[in-house]
Protein backbone atom coordinates (compact mmCIF):
# COMPACT_ATOMS: atom_id res chain seq x y z
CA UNK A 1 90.73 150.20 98.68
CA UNK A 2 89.97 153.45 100.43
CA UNK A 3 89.67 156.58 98.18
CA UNK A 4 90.48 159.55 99.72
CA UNK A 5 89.36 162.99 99.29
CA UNK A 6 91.85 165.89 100.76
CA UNK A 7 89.95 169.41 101.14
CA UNK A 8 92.94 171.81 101.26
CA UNK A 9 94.30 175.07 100.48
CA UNK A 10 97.54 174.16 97.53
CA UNK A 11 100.24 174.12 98.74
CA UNK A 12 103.09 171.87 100.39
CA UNK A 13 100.77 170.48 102.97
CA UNK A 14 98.45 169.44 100.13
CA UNK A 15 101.11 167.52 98.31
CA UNK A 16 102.79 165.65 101.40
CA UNK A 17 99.39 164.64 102.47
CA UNK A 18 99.12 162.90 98.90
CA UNK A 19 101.95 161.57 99.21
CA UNK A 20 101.90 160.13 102.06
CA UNK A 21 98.45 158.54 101.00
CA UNK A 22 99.43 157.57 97.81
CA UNK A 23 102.28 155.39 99.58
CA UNK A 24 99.92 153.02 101.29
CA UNK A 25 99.08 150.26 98.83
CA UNK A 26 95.16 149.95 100.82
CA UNK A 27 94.50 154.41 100.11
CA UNK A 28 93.83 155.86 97.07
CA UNK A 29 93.34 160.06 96.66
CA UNK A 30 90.91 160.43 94.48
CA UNK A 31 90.50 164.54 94.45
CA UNK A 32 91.19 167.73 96.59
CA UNK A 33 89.33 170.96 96.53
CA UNK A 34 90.27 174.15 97.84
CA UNK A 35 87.05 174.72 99.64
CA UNK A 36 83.76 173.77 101.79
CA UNK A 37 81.78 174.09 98.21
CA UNK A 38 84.05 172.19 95.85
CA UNK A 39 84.39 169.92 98.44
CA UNK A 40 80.39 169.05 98.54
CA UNK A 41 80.48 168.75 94.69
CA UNK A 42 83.50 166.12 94.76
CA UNK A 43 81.90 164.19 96.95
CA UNK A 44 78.72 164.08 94.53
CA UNK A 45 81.22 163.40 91.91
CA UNK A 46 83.72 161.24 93.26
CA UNK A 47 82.02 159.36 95.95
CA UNK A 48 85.16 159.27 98.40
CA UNK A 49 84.85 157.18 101.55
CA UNK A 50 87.13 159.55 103.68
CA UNK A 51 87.28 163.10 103.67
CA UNK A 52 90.44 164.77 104.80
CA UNK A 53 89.13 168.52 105.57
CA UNK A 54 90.43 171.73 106.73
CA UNK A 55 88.70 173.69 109.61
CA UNK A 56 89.05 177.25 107.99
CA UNK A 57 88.96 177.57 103.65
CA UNK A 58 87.06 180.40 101.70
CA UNK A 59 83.59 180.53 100.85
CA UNK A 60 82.49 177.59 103.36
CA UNK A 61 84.38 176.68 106.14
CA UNK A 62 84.87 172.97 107.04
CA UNK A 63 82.44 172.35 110.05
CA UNK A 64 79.86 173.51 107.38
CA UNK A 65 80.83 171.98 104.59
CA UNK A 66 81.07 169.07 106.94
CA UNK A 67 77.43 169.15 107.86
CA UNK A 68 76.51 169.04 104.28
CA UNK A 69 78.83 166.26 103.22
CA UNK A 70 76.99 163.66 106.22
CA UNK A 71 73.79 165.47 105.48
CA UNK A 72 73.86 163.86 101.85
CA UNK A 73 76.16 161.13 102.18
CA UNK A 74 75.96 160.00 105.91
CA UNK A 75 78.01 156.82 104.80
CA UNK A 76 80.67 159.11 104.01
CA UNK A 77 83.81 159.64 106.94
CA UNK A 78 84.34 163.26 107.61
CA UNK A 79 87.93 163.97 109.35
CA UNK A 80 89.37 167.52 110.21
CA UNK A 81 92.67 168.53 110.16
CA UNK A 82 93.45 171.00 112.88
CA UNK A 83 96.62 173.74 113.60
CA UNK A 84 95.28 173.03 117.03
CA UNK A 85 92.61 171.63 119.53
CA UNK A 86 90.60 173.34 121.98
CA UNK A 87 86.79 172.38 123.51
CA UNK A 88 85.02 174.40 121.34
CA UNK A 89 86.47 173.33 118.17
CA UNK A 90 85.96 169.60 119.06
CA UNK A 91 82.14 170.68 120.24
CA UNK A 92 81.76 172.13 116.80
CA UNK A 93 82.92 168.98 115.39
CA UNK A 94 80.80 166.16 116.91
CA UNK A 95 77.86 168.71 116.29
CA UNK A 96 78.90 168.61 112.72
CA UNK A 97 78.97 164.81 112.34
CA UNK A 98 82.74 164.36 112.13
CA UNK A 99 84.44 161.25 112.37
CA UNK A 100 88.16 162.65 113.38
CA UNK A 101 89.35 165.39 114.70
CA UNK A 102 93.27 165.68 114.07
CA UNK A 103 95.95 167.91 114.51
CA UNK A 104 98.51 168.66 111.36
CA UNK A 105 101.42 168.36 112.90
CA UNK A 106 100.66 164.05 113.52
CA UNK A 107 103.06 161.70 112.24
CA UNK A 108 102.46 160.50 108.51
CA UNK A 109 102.01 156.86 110.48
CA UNK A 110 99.15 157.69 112.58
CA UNK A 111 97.47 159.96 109.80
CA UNK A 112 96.64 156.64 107.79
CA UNK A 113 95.90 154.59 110.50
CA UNK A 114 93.21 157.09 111.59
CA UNK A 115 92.40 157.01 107.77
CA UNK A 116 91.60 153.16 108.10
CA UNK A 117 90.23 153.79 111.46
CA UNK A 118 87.44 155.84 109.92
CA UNK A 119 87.12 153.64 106.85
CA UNK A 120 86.01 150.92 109.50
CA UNK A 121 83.18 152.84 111.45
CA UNK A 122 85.90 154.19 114.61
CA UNK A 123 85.67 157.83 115.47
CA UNK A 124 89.13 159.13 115.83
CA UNK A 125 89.62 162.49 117.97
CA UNK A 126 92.55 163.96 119.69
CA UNK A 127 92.32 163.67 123.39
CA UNK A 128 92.62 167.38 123.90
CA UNK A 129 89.55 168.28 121.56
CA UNK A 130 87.22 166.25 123.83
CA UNK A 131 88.99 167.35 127.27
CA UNK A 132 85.72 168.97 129.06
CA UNK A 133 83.65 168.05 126.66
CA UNK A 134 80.83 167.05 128.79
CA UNK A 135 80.62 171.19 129.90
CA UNK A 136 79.86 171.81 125.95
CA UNK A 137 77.54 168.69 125.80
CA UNK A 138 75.28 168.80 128.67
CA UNK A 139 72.61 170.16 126.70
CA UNK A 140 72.85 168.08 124.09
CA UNK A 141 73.22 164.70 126.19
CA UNK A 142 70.08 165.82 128.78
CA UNK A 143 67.48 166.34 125.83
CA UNK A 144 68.71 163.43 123.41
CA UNK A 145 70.58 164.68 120.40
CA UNK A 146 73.60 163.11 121.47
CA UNK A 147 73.86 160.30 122.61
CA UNK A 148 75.38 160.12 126.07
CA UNK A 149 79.11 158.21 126.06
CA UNK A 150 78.31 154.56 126.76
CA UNK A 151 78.90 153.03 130.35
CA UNK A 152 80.47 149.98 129.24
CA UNK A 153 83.42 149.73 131.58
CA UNK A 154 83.80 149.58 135.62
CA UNK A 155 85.64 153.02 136.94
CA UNK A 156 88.85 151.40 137.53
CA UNK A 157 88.83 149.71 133.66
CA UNK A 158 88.45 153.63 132.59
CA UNK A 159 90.75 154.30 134.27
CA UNK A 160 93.25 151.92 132.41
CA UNK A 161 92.24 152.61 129.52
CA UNK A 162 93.02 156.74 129.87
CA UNK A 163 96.25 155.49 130.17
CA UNK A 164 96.71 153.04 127.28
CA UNK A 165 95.09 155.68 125.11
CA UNK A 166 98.30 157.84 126.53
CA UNK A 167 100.91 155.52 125.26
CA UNK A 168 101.79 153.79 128.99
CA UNK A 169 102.68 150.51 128.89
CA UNK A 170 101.85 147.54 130.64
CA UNK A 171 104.66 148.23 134.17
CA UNK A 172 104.04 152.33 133.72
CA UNK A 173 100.21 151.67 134.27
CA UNK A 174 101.14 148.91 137.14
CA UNK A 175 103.23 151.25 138.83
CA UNK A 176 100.76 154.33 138.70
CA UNK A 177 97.93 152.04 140.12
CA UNK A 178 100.45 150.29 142.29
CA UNK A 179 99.00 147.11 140.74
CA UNK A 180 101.42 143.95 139.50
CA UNK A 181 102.13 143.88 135.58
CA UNK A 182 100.60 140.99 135.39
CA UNK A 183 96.70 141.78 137.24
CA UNK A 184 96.75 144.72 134.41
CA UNK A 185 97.78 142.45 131.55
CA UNK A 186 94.57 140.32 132.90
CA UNK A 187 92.63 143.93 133.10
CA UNK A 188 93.50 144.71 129.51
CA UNK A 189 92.57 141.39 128.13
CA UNK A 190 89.51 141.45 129.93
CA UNK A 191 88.57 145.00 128.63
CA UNK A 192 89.82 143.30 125.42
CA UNK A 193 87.39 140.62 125.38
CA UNK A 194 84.51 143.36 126.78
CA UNK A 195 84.40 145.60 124.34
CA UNK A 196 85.05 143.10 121.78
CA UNK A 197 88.48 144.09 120.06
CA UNK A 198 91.88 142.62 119.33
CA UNK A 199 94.47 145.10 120.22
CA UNK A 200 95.92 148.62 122.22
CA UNK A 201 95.65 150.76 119.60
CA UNK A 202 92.37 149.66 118.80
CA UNK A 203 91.62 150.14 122.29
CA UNK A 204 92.89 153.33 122.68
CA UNK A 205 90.58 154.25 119.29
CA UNK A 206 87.45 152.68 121.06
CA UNK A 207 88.28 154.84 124.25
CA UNK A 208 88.12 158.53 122.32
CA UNK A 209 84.83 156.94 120.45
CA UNK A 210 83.23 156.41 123.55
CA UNK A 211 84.80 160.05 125.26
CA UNK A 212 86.54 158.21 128.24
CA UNK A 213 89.11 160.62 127.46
C-alpha cells in the first residue's frame, strides 16, 4: 500500500484528487494540508510515501516546502502539481529534490501511475518542464551537484526512445526513421534489455529520469 499525502488549497481539485486515489485498491490518502508548513508537519506525523504538492500555497510555497520534506525524509517522493510547465519551474524542481513534475489537467489514469512510478524509485516529469534544461543546468552539471544525465544509450536508441516517450508506435517511429517495423521492434527490445526494464511506458518513465527528453 502507498499512502498518499495531497498538499492543496480545499476545494474541488482537492476532493477529485482523493477520489481518484482512494479508487485504486494499491493508494491510500492519508492527509492533505493547505500549505508548505502543514505539509512538513504531516509528513512528521503521518509518514506518507508520496507527496502530491502544489507549486504556489500561503505561508511556504511548494519548491520550499519541498526542500524541507527530502531534507528530513529523503526516502520520502515529492511530486508537484503544475497549472503549467516552463524551464524554470522544472529547474526549480530538480533543485528542490522532486520526484515529478506534473501538470493538473493529466488524466486521473496517468496521475496514479506516476503515483506508483514514484513509489518505485522513477522520477516522473513532463517533457516540457525539462525542454532546455541543460541551459538551466550547466552550472550545476560542470561543478558536480547534479549529476550529469547518464550516457547509457547510442544516439540513434535516443532517438527512439524521444519518440516512444511521445506516444508513437512501433510503424509511426519506422516511418519517421524510414526504418522497417520490425528492425525498431528489435531496437526497442534491445533498449529493453539495456536499460533493464519490461515495458513502453516504463521506458518512456526511464527516458524523462535520465532527461533524454
Amino acid at each position: 500500500m502507498v499512502n498518499v499525502l495531497i498538499v492543496n488549497g480545499p476545494g474541488l481539485l482537492r476532493e477529485s484528487i482523493v477520489y481518484l486515489i482512494e479508487k485504486d485498491s494499491e493508494l491510500n490518502v492519508i492527509g492533505s494540508a493547505e500549505n508548505g508548513m502543514q505539509a512538513v508537519d504531516l509528513c512528521s506525523a503521518l509518514a506518507p510515501d508520496v507527496i502530491l504538492i502544489d507549486i504556489e500555497m500561503p505561508e511556504c510555497d511548494g519548491f520550499e516546502a519541498a526542500k524541507r520534506i527530502k531534507h528530513q525524509f529523503p526516502h520520502m517522493k515529492v511530486i508537484f502539481l503544475a497549472n503549467q510547465t516552463d524551464k524554470k519551474s522544472g529547474f526549480f524542481a530538480l533543485k528542490s529534490g522532486a520526484d515529478g513534475y506534473l501538470l493538473k489537467n493529466i488524466k486521473g489514469s496517468e496521475l496514479i501511475l506516476a503515483i506508483k512510478c514514484a513509489a518505485n524509485n522513477m522520477k516522473i516529469f513532463h517533457p516540457n518542464a525539462l525542454d532546455g534544461m541543460d541551459i538551466f543546468m550547466e552550472h550545476e552539471w560542470r561543478d558536480g551537484s547534479v549529476p550529469h544525465p547518464a550516457d547509457n544509450l547510442t544516439i540513434r536508441e535516443i532517438e527512439l526512445v524521444k519518440y516512444i516517450a511521445q506516444g508513437k508506435s512501433n510503424k509511426e517511429i519506422a516511418n519517421i526513421l524510414f526504418l522497417s517495423e520490425g528492425r525498431i521492434k528489435n531496437i526497442v527490445t534491445g533498449i529493453l534489455k539495456k536499460s533493464a526494464l519490461q515495458h513502453r511506458t516504463q521506458l518512456a518513465v526511464y527516458a524523462i529520469k535520465k532527461r533524454y527528453i
